[in-house]
PDB file of N, CA and C in Angstrom:
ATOM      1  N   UNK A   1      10.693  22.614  -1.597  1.00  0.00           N
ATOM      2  CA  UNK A   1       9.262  22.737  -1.396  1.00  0.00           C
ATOM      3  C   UNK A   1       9.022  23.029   0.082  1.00  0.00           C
ATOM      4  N   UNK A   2       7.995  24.031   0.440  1.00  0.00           N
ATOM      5  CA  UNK A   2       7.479  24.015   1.795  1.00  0.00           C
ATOM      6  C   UNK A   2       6.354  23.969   1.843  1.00  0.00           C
ATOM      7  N   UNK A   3       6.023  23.200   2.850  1.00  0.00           N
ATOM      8  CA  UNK A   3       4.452  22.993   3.350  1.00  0.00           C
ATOM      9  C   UNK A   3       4.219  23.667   4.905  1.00  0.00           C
ATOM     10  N   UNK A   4       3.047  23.747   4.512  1.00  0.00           N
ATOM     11  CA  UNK A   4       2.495  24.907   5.732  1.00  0.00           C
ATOM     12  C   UNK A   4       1.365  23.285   6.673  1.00  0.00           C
ATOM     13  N   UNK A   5       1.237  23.192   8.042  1.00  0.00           N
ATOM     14  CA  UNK A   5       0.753  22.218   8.601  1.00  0.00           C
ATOM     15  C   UNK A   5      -0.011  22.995   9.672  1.00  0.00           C
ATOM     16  N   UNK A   6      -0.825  22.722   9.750  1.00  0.00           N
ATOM     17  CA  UNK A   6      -2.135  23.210  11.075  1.00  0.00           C
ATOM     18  C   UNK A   6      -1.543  22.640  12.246  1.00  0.00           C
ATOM     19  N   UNK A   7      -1.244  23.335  13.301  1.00  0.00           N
ATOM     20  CA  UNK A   7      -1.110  22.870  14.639  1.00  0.00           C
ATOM     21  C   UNK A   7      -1.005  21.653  14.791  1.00  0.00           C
ATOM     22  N   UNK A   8      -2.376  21.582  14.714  1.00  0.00           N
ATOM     23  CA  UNK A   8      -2.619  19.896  15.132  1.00  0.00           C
ATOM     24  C   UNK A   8      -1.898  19.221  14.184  1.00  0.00           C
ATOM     25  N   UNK A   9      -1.733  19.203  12.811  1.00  0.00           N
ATOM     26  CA  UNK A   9      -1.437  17.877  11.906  1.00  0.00           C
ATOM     27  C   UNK A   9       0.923  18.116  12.646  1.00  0.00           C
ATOM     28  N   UNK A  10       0.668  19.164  12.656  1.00  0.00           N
ATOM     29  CA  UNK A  10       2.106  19.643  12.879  1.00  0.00           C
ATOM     30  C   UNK A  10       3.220  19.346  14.163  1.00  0.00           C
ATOM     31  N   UNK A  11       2.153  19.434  15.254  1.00  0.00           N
ATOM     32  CA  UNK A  11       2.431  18.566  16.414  1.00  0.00           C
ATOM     33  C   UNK A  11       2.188  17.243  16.721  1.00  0.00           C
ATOM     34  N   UNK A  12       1.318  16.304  15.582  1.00  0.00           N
ATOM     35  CA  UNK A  12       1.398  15.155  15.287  1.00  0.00           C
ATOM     36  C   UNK A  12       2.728  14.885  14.813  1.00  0.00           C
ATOM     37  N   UNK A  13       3.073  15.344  13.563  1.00  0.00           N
ATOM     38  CA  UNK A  13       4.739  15.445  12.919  1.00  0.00           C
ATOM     39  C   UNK A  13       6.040  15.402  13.821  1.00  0.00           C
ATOM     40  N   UNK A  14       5.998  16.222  14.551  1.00  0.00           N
ATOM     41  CA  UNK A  14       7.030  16.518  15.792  1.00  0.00           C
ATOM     42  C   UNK A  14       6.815  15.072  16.660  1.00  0.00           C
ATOM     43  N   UNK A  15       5.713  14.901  17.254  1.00  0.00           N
ATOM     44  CA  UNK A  15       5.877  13.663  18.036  1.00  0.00           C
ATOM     45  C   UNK A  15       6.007  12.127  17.689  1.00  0.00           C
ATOM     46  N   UNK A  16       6.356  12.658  16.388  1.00  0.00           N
ATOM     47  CA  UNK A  16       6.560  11.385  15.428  1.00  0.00           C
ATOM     48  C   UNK A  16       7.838  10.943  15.487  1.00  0.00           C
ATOM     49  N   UNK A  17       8.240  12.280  14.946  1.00  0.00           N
ATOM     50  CA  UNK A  17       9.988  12.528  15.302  1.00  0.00           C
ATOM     51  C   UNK A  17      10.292  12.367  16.474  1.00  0.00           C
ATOM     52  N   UNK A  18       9.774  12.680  17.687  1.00  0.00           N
ATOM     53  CA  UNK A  18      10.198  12.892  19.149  1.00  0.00           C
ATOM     54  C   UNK A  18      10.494  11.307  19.398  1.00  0.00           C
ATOM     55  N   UNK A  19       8.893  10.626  19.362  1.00  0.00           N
ATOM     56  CA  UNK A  19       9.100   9.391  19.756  1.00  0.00           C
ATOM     57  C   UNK A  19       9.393   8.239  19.175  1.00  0.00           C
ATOM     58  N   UNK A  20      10.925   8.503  17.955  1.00  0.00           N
ATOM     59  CA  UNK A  20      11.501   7.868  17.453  1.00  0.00           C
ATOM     60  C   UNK A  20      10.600   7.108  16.174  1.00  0.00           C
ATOM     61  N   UNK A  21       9.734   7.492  16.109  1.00  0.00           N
ATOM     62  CA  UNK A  21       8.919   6.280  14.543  1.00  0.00           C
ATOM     63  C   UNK A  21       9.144   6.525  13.311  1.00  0.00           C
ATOM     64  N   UNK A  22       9.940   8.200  13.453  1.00  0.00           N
ATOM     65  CA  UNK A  22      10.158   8.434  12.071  1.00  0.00           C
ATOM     66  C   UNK A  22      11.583   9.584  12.099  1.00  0.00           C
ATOM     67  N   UNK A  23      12.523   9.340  11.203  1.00  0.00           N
ATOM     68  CA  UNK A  23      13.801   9.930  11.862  1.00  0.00           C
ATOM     69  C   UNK A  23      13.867  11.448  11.466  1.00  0.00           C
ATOM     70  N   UNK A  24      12.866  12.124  10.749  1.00  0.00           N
ATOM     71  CA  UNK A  24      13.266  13.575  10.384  1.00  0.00           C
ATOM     72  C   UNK A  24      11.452  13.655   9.958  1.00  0.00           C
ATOM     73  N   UNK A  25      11.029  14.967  10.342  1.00  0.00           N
ATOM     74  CA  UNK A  25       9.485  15.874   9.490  1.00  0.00           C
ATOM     75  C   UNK A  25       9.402  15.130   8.291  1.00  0.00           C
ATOM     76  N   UNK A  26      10.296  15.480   7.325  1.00  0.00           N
ATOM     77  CA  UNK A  26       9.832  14.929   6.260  1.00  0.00           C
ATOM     78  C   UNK A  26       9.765  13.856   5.872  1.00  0.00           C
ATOM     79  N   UNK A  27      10.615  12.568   6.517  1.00  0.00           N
ATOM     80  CA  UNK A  27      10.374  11.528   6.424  1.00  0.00           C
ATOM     81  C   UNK A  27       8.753  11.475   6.843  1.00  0.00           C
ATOM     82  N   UNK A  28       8.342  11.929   8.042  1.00  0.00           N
ATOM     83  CA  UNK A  28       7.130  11.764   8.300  1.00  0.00           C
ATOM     84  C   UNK A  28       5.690  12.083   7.162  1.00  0.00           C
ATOM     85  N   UNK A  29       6.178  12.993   6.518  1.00  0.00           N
ATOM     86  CA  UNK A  29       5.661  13.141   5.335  1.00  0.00           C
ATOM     87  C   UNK A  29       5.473  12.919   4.213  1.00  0.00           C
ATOM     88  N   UNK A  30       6.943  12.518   3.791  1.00  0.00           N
ATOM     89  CA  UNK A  30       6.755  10.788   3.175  1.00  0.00           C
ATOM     90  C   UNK A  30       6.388   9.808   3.216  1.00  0.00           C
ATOM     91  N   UNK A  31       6.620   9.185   4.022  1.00  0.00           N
ATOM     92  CA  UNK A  31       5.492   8.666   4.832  1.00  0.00           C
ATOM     93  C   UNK A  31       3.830   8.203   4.444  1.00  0.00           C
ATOM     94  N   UNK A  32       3.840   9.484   4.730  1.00  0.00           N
ATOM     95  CA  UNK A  32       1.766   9.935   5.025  1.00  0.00           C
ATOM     96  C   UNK A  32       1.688   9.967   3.219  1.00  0.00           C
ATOM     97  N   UNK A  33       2.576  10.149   2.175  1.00  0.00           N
ATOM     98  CA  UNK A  33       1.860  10.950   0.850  1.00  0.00           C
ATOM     99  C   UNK A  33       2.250   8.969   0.676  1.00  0.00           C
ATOM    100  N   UNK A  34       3.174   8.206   0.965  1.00  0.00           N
ATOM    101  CA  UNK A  34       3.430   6.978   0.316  1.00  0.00           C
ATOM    102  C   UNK A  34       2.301   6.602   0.193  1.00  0.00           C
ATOM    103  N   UNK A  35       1.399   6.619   1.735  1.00  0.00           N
ATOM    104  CA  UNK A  35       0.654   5.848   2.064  1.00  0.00           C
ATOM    105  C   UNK A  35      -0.516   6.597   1.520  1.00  0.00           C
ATOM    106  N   UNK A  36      -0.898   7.870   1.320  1.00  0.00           N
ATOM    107  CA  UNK A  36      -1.965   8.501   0.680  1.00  0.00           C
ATOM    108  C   UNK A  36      -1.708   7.337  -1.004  1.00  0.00           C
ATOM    109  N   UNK A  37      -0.886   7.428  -1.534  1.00  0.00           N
ATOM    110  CA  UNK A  37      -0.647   7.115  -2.899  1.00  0.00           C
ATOM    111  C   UNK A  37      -0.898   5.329  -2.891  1.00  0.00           C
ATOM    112  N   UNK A  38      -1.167   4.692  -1.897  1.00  0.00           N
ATOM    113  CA  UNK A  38      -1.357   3.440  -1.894  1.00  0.00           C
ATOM    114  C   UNK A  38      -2.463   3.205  -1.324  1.00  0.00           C
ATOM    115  N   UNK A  39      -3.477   3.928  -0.513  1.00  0.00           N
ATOM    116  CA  UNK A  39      -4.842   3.884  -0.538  1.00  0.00           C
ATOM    117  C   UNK A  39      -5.321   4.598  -2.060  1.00  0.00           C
ATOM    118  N   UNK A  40      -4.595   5.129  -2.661  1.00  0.00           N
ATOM    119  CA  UNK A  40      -5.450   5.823  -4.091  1.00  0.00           C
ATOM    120  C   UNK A  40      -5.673   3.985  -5.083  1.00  0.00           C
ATOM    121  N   UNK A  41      -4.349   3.994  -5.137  1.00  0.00           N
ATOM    122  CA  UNK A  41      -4.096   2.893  -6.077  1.00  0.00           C
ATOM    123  C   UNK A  41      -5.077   1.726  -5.721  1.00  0.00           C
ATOM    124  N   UNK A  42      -4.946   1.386  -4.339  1.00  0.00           N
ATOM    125  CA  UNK A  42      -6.159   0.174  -4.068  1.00  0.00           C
ATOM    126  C   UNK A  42      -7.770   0.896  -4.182  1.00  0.00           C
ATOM    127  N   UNK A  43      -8.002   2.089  -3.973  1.00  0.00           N
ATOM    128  CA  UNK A  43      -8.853   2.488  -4.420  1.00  0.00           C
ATOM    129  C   UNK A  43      -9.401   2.266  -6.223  1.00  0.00           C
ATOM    130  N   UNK A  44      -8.026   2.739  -6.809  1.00  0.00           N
ATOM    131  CA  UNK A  44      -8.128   2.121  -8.555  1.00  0.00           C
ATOM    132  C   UNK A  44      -8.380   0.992  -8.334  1.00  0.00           C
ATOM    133  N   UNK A  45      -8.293   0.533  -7.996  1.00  0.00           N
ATOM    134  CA  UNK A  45      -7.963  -1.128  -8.167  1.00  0.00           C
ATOM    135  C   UNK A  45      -9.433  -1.533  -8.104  1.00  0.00           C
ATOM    136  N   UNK A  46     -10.253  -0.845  -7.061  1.00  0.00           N
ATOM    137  CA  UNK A  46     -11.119  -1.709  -6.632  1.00  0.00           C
ATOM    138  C   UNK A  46     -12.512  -1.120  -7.628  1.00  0.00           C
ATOM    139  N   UNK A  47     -12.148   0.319  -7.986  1.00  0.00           N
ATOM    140  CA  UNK A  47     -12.995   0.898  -9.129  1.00  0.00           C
ATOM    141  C   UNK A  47     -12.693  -0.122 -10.406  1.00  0.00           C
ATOM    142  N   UNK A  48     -11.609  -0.207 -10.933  1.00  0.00           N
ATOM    143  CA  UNK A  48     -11.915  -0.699 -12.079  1.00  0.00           C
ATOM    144  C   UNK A  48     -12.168  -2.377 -11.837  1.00  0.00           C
ATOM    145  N   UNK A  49     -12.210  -3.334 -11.160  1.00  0.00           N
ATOM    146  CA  UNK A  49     -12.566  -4.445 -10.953  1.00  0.00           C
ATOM    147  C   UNK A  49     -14.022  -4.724 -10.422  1.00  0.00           C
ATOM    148  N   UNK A  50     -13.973  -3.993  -9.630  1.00  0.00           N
ATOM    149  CA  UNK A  50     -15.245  -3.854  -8.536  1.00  0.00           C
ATOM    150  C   UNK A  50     -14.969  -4.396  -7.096  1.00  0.00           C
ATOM    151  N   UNK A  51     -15.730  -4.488  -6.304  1.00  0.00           N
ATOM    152  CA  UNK A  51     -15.837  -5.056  -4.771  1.00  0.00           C
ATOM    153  C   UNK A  51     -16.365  -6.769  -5.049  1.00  0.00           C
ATOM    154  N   UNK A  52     -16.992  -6.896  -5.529  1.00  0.00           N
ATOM    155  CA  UNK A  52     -17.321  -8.388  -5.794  1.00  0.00           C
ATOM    156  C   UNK A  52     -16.191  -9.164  -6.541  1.00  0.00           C
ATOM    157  N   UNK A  53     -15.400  -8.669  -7.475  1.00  0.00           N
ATOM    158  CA  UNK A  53     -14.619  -9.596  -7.689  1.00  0.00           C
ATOM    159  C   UNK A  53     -13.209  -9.613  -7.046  1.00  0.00           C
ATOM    160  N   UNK A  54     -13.163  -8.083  -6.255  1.00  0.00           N
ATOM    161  CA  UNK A  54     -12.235  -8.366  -4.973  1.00  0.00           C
ATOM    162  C   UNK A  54     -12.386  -9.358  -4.061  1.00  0.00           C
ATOM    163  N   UNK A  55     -13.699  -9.093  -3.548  1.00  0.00           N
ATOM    164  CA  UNK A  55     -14.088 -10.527  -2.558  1.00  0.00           C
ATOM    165  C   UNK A  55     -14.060 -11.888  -3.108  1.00  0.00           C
ATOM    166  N   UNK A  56     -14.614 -11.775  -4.675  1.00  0.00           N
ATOM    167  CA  UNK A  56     -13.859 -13.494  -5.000  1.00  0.00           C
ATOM    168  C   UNK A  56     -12.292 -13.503  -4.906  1.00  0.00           C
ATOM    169  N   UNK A  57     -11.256 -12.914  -5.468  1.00  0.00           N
ATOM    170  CA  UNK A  57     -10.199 -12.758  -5.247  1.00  0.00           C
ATOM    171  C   UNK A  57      -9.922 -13.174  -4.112  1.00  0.00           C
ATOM    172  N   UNK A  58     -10.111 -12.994  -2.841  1.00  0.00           N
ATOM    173  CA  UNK A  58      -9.764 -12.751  -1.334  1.00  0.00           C
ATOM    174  C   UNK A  58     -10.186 -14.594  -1.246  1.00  0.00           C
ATOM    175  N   UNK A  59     -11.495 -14.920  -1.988  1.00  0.00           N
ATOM    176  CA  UNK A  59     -11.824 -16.123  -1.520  1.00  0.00           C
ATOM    177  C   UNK A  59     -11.087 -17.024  -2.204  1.00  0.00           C
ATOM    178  N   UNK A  60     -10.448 -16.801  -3.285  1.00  0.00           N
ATOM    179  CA  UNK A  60     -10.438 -17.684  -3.932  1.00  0.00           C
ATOM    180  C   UNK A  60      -8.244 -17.856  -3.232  1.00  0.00           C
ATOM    181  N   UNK A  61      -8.270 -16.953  -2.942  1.00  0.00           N
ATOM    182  CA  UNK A  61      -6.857 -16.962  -1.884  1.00  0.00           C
ATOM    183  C   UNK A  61      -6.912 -17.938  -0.456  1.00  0.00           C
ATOM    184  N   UNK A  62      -8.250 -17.199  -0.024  1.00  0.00           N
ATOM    185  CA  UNK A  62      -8.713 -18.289   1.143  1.00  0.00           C
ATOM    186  C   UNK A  62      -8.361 -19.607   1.068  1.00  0.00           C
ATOM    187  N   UNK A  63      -9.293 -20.229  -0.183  1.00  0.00           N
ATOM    188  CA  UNK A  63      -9.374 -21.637  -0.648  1.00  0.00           C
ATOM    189  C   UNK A  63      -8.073 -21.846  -0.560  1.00  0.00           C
ATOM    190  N   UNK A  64      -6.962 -21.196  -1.735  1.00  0.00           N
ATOM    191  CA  UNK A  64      -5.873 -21.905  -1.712  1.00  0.00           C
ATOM    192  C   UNK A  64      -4.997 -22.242  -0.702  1.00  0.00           C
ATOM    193  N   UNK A  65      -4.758 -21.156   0.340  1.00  0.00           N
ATOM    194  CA  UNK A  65      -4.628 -21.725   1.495  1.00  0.00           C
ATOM    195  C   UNK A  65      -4.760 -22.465   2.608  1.00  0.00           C
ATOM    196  N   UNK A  66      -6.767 -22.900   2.294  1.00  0.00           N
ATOM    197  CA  UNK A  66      -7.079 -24.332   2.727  1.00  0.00           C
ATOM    198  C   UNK A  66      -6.545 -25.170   2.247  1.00  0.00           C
ATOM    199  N   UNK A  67      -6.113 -24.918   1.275  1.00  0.00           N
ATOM    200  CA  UNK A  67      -5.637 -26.697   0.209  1.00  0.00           C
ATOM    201  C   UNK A  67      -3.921 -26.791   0.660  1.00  0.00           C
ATOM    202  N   UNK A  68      -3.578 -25.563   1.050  1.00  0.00           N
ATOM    203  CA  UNK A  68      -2.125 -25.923   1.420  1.00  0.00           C
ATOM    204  C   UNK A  68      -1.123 -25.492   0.511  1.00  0.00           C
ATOM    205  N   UNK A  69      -1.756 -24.005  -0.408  1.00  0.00           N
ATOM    206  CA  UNK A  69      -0.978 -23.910  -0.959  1.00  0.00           C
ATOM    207  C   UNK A  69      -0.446 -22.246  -0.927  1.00  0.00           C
ATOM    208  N   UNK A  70      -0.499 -21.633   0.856  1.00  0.00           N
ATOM    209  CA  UNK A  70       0.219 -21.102   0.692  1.00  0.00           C
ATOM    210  C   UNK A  70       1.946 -20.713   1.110  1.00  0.00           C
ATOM    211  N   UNK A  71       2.598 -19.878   1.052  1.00  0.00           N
ATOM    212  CA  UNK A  71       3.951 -19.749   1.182  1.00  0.00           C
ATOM    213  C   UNK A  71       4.446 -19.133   3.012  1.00  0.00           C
ATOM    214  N   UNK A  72       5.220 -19.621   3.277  1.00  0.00           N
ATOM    215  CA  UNK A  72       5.990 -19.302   4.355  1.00  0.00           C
ATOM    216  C   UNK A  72       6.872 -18.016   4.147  1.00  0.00           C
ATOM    217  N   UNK A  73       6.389 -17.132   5.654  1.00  0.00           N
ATOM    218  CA  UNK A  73       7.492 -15.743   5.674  1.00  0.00           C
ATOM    219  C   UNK A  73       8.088 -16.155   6.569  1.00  0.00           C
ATOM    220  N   UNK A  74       9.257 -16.433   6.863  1.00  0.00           N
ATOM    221  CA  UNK A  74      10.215 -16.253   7.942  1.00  0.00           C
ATOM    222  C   UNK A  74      10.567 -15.217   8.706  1.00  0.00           C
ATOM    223  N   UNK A  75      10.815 -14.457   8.374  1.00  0.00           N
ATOM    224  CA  UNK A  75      11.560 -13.023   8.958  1.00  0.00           C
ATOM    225  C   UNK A  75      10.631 -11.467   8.120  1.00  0.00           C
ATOM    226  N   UNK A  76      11.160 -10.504   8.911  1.00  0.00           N
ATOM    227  CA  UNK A  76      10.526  -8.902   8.346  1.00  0.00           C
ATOM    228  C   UNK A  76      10.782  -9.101   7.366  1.00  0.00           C
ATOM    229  N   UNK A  77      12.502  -9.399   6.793  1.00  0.00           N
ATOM    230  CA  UNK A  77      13.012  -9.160   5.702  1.00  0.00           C
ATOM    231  C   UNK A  77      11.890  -9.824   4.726  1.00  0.00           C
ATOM    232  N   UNK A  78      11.407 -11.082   4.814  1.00  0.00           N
ATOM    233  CA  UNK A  78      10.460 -12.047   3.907  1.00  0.00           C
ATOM    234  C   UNK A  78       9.314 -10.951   3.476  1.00  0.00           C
ATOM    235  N   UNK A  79       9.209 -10.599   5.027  1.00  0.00           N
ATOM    236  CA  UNK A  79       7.513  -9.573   4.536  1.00  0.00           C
ATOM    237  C   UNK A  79       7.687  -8.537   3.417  1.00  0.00           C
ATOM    238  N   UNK A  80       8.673  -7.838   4.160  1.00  0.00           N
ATOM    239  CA  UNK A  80       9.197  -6.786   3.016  1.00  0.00           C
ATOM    240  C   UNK A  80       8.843  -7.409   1.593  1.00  0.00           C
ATOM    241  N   UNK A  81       9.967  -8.437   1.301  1.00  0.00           N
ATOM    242  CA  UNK A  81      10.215  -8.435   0.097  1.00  0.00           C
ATOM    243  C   UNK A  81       8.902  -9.307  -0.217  1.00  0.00           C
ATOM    244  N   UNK A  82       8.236 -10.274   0.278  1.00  0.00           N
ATOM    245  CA  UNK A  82       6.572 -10.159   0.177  1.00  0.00           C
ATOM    246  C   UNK A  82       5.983  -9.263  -0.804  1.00  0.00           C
ATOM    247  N   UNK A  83       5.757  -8.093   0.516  1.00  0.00           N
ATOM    248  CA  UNK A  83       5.068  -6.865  -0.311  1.00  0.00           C
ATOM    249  C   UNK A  83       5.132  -6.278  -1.109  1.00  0.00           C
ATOM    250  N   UNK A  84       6.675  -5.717  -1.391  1.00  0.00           N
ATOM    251  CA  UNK A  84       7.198  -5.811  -2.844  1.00  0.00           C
ATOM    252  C   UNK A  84       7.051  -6.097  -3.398  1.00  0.00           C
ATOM    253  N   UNK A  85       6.549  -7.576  -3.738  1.00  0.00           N
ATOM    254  CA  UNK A  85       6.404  -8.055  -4.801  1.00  0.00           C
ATOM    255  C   UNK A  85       5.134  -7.576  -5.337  1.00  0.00           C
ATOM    256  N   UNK A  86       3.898  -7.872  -4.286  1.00  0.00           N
ATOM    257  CA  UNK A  86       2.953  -7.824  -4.562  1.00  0.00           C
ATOM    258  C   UNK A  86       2.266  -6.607  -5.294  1.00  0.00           C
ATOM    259  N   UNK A  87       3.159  -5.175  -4.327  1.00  0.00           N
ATOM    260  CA  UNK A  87       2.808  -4.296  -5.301  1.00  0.00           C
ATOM    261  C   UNK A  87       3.296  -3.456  -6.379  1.00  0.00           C
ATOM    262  N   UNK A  88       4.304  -4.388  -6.665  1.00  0.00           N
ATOM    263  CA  UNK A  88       4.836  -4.498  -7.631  1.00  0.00           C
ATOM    264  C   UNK A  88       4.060  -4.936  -8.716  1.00  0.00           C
ATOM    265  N   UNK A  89       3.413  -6.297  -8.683  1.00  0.00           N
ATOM    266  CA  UNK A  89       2.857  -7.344  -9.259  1.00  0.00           C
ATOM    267  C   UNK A  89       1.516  -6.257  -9.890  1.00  0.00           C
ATOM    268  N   UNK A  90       0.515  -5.478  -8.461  1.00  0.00           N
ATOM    269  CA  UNK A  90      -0.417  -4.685  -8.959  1.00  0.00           C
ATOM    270  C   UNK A  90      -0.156  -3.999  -9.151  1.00  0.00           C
ATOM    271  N   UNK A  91       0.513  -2.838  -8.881  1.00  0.00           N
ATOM    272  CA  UNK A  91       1.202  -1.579 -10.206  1.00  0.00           C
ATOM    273  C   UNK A  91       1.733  -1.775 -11.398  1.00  0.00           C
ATOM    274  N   UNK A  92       1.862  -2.856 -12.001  1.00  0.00           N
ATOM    275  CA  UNK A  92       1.888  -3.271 -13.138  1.00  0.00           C
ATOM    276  C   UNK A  92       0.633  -3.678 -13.986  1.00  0.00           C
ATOM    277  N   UNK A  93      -0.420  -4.642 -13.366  1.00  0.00           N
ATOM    278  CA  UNK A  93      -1.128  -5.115 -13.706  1.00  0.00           C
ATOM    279  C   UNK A  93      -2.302  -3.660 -13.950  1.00  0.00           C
ATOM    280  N   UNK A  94      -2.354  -2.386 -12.742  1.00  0.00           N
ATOM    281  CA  UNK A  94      -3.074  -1.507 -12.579  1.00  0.00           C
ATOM    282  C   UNK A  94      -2.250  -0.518 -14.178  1.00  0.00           C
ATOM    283  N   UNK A  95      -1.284  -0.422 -14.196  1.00  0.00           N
ATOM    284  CA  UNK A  95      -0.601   0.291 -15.623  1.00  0.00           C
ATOM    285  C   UNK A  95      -1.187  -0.199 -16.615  1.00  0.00           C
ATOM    286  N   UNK A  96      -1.191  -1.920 -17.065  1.00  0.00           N
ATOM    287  CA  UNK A  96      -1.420  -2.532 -18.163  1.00  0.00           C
ATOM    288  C   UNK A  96      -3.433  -2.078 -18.474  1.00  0.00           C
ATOM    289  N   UNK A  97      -4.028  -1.841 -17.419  1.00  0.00           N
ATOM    290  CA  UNK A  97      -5.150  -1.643 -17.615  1.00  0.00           C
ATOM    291  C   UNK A  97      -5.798  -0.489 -17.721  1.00  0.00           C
ATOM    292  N   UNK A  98      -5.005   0.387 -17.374  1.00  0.00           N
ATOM    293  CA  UNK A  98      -4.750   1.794 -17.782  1.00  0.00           C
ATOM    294  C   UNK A  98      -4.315   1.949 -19.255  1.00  0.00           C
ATOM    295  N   UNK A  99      -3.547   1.264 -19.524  1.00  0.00           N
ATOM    296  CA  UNK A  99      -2.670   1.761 -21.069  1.00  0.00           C
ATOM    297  C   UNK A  99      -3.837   0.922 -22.331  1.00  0.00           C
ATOM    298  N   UNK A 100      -4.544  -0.392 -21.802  1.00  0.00           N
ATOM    299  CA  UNK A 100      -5.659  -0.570 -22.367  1.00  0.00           C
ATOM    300  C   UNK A 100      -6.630   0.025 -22.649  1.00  0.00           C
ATOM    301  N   UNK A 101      -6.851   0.942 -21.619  1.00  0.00           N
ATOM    302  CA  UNK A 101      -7.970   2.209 -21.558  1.00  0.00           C
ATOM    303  C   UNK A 101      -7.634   3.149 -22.140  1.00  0.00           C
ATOM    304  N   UNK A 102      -6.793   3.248 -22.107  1.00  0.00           N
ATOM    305  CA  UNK A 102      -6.099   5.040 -22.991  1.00  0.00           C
ATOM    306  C   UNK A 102      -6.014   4.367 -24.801  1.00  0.00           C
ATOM    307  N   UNK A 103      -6.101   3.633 -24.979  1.00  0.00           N
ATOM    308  CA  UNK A 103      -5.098   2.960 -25.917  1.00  0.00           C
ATOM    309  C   UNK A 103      -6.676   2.959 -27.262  1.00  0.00           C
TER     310      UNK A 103
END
């Protein structure tokens, strides 16, 4: 596949690579579509739930962590595998509500 990049988005790319944050163009572009594809999904997410019961969600996380019940990250490695989980946890949950809808 080739992609064609405007100056500007293109010399963004290069100085990506230059100043070590990303080891090759296309990594850099991987990159940018991962992260395009994970603002879509929280975008789903927040269409089919809504914004209000995101914000209870968020609160009701709050709370539990007032009460002491949340978990310790130690290291990157923790975060990583953290996040993993998590969107793991909602790309599943975002499938199951999809396949309800189609279904």
């Amino acid at each position: 596949m080739e992609i064609k990049l405007s100056g500007e988005l293109a010399a963004f790319v290069k100085g990506r690579v230059a100043a070590g944050k990303n080891p090759s163009e296309e990594d850099v572009v991987e990159e940018a579509l991962r992260a395009l594809g994970e603002d879509e999904l929280f975008d789903g997410i927040v269409n089919d739930i809504g914004i209000e019961a995101l914000r209870a969600g968020v609160q009701e996380s709050l709370d539990q962590l007032d009460r002491g019940e949340g978990i310790v990250i130690q290291n990157e490695e923790g975060v990583r595998a953290f996040a993993a989980d998590i969107k793991a946890r909602g790309r599943k949950r975002l499938a199951e509500r999809h396949a309800a809808q189609t279904s």
